[in-house]
Protein backbone atom coordinates (compact mmCIF):
# COMPACT_ATOMS: atom_id res chain seq x y z
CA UNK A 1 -72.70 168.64 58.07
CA UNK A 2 -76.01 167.31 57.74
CA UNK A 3 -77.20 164.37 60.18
CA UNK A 4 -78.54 160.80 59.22
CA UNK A 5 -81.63 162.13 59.10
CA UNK A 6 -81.37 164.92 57.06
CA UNK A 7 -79.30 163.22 54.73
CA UNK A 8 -82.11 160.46 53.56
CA UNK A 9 -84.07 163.62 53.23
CA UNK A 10 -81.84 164.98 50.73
CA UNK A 11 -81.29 161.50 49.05
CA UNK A 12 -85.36 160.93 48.77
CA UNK A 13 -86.00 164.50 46.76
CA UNK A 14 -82.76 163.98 45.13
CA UNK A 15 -84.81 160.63 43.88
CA UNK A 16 -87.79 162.08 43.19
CA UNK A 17 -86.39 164.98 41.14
CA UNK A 18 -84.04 162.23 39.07
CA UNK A 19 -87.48 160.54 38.44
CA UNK A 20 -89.53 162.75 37.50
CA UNK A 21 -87.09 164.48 35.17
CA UNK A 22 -86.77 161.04 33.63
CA UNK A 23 -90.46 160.32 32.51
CA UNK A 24 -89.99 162.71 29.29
CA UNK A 25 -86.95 160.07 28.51
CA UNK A 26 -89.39 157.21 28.07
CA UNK A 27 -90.88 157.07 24.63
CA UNK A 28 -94.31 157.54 24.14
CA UNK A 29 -94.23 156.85 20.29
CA UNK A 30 -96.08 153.85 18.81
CA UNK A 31 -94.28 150.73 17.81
CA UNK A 32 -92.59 151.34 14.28
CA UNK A 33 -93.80 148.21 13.57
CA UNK A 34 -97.07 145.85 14.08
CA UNK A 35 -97.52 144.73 17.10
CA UNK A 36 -98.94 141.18 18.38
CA UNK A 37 -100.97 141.29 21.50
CA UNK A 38 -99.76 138.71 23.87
CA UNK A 39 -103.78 138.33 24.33
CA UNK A 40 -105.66 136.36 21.72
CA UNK A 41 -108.34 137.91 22.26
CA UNK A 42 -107.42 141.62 21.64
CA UNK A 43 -105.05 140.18 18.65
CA UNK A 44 -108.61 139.20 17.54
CA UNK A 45 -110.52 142.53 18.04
CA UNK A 46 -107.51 143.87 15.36
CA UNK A 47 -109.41 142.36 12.23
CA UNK A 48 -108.19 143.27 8.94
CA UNK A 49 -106.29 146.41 10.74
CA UNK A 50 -107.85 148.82 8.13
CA UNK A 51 -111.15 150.05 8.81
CA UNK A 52 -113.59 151.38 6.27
CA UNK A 53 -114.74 154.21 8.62
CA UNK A 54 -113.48 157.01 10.83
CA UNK A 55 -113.20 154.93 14.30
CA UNK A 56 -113.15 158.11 16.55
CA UNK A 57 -116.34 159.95 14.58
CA UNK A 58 -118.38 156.75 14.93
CA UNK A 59 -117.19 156.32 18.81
CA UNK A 60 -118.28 159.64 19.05
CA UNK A 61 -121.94 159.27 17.62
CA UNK A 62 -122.70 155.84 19.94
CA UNK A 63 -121.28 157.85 23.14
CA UNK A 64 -123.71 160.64 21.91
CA UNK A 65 -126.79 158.00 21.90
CA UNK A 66 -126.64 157.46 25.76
CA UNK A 67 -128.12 161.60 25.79
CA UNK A 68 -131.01 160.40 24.93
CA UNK A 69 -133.19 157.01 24.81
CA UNK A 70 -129.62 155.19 24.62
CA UNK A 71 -128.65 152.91 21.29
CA UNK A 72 -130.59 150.10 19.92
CA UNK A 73 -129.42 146.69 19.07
CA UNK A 74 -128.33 148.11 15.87
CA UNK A 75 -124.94 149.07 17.30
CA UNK A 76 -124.48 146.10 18.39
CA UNK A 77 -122.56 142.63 16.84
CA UNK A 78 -125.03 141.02 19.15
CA UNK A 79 -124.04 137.19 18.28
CA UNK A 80 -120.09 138.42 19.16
CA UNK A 81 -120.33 140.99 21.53
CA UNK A 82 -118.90 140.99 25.18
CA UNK A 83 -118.50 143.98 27.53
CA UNK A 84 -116.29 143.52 30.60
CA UNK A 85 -115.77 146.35 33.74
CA UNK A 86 -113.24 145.86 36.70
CA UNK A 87 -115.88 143.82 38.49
CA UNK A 88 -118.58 142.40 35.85
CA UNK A 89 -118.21 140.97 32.78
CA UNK A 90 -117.78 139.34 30.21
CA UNK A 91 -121.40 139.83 29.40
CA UNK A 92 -123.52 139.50 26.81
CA UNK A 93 -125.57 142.29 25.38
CA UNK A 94 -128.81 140.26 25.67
CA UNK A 95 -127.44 140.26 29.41
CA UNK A 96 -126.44 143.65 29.46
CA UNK A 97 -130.10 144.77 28.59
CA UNK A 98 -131.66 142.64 30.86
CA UNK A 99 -129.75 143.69 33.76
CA UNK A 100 -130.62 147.34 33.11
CA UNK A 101 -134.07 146.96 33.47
CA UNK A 102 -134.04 145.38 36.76
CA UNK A 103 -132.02 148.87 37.82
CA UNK A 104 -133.76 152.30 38.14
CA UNK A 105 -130.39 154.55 38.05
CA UNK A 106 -131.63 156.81 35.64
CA UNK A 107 -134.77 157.71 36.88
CA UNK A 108 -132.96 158.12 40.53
CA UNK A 109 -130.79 160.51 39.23
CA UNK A 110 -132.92 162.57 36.66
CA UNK A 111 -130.13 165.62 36.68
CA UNK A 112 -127.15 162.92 35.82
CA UNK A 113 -124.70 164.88 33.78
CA UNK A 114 -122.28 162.53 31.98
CA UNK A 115 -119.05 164.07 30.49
CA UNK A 116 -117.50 162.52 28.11
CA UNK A 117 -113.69 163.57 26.57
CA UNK A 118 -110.37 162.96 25.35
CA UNK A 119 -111.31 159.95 22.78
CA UNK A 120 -108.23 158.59 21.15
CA UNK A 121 -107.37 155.75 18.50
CA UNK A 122 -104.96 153.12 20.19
CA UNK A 123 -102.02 153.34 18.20
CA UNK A 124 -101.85 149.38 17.77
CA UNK A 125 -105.41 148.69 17.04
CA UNK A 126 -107.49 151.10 14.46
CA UNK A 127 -110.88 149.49 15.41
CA UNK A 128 -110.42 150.53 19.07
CA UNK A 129 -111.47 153.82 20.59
CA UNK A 130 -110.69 155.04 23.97
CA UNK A 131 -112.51 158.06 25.89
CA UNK A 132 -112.72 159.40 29.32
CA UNK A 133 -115.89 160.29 31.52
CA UNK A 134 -116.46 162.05 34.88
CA UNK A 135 -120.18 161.79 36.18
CA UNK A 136 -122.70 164.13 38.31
CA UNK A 137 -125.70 163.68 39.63
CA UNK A 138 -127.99 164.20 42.73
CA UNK A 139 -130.23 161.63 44.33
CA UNK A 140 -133.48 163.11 44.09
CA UNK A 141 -136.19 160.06 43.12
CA UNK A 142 -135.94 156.98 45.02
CA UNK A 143 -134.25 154.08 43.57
CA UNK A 144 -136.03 150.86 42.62
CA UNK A 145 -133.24 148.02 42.26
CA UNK A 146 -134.88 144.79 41.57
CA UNK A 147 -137.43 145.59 44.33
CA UNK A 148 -135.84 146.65 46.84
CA UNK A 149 -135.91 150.57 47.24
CA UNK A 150 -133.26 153.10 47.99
CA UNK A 151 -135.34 156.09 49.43
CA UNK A 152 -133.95 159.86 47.67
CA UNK A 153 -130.98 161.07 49.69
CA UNK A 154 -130.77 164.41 47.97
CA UNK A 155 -126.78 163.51 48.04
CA UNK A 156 -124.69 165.51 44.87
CA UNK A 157 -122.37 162.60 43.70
CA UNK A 158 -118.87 163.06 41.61
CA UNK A 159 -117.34 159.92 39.99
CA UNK A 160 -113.71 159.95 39.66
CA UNK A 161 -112.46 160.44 35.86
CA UNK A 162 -112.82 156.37 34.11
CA UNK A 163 -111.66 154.72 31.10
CA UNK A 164 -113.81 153.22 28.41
CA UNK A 165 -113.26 151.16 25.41
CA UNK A 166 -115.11 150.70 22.38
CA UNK A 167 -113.80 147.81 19.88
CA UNK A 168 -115.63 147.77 16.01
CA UNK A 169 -116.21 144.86 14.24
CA UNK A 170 -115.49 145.28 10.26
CA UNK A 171 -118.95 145.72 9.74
CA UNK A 172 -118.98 148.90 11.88
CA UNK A 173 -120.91 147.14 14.65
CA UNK A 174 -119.48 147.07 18.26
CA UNK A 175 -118.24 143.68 19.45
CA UNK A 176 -116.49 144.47 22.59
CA UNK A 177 -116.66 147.09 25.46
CA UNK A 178 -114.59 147.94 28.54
CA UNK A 179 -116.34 149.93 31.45
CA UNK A 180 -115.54 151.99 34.15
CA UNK A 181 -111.84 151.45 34.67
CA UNK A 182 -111.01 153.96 37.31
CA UNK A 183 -108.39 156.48 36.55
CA UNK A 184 -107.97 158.22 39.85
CA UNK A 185 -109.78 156.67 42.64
CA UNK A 186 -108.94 159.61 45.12
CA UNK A 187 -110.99 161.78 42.94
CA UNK A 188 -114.79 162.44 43.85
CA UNK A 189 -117.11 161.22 46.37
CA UNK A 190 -117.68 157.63 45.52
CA UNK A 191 -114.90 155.92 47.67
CA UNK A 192 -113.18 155.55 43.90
CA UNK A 193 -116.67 153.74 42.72
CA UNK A 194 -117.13 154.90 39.08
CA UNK A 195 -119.90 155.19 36.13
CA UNK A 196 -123.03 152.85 37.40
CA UNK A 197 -121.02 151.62 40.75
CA UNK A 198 -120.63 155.39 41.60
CA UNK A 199 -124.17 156.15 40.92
CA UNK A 200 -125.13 152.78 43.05
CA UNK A 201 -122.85 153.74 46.06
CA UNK A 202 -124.47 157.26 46.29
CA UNK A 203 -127.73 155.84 46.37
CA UNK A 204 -126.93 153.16 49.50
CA UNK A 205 -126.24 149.94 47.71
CA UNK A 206 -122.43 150.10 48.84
CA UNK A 207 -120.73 147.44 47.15
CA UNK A 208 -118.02 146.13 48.85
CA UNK A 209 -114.92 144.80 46.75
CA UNK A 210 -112.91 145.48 44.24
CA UNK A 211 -110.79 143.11 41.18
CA UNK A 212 -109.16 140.25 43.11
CA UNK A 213 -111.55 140.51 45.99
CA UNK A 214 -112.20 136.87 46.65
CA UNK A 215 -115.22 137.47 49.32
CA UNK A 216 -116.57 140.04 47.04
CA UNK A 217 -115.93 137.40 43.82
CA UNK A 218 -117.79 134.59 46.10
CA UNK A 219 -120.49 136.18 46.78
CA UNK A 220 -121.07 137.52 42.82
CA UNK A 221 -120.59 133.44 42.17
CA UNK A 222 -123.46 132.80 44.41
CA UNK A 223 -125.66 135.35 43.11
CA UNK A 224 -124.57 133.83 39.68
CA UNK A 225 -126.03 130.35 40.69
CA UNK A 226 -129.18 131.65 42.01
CA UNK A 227 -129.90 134.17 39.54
CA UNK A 228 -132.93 136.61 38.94
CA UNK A 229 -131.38 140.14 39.93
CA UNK A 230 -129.37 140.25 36.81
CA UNK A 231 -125.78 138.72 36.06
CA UNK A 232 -122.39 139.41 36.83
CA UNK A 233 -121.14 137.47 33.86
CA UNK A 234 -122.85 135.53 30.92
CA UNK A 235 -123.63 131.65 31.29
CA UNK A 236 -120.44 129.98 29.97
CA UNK A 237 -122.28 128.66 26.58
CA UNK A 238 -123.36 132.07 25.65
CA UNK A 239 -119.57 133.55 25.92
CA UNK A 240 -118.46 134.30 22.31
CA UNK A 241 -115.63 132.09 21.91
CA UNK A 242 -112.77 134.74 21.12
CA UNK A 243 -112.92 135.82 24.61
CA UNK A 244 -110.51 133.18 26.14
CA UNK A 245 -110.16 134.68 29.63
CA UNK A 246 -111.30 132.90 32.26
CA UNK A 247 -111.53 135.40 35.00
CA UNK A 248 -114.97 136.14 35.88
CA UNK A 249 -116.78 139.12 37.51
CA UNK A 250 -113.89 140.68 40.10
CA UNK A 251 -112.22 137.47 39.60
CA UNK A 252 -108.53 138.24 39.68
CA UNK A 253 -106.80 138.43 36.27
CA UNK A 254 -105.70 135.78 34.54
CA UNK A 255 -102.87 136.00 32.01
CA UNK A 256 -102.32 133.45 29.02
């Protein structure tokens, strides 16, 4: 007869096995019918629910831009558009471009490889596109971040696999973007830092803090107030006003 001890053994894989034979029970169809987002903003992003284009190709063609000099503006719904990551956002794309300048990622990491994969329509919105990316790169060419510089470490870095979002307008312009959402943060080299924070953490800037951080979150609010090494998150009066949350850079998040 098997002891105490042997017996929660016995009960914990019998658990294990009864759950993992259980996840093919759990549908993975989408709803039969519409459904309403609980957010108003992503109830928002739906539009007319019948776009004039092919979603995925399009998604497809911006991601391809970023090979090469990157988009222009013309991508862009510019007066609407807000792109939010784990710890930054929402931000403007007059914002967005002005905090890449300040940054010299890129030219640190001339051999960046960026793979890009698995893009899929969400079943409940037809303007939004999801895709997955790992990155690689080596820090070869020191890195200039808003003066201060991050000598070459020669260090290969792996991001793990993260989630993006691209959201259309009707129009065919882009009017909302999510960043970086980490799928597997055991994966890689980055301590689970992904896209630009992976590329950042290889090169020495080591940002500490994650979503719901509250030092991390204080500090970004400080930085917000002083200002001139780019923004966490757009000035309040330049925030389109569909996006209704109020959480803010790694903020934690707020519900409606």
């Amino acid at each position: 007869m098997p002891g105490i001890k042997e017996s929660r053994i016995i009960i914990s894989l019998f658990a294990t096995v009864v759950l993992i034979s259980s996840v093919g029970a759990f549908s993975t169809k989408a709803p039969a019918s519409p459904t309403k987002s609980t957010s108003s903003s992503f109830e928002y992003l739906k539009f007319d629910k019948n776009p004039s284009f092919d979603v995925l190709e399009k998604t497809k063609q911006y991601v391809d831009t970023f090979t090469g000099e990157g988009p222009g503006e013309e991508w862009y719904d510019t007066d609407n558009y807000v792109l939010r990551g784990p710890v930054i956002g929402p931000i403007t794309q007059k914002d967005v471009r002005t905090s890449q300048k300040g940054l010299g990622i890129q030219a640190a990491f001339p051999d960046l490889n960026i793979d890009s994969f698995g893009f899929t329509i969400d079943p409940e919105n037809p303007y939004r596109c999801f895709y997955f990316q790992r990155w690689r790169g080596t820090h070869t060419v020191d890195m200039d971040a808003y003066g201060t510089i991050y000598p070459a470490s020669g260090d290969a870095m792996e991001t793990p696999v993260s989630c993006f979002t691209v959201a259309w307008n009707q129009e065919g312009k882009i009017v909302y973007e999510q960043v970086g959402a980490v799928v597997d943060r055991h994966e890689g080299n980055t301590q689970g830092k992904a896209a630009v924070f992976g590329l950042l953490h290889t090169a020495g800037l080591k940002i500490p803090g994650g979503p719901g951080d509250k030092l991390f979150a204080l500090i970004q609010r400080v930085g917000h107030l002083v200002g001139g090494m780019g923004r966490s998150w757009s000035k309040e009066e330049e925030i389109p006003n569909w996006w209704t949350s109020k959480s803010r850079g790694a903020d934690d998040t707020d519900q409606e």
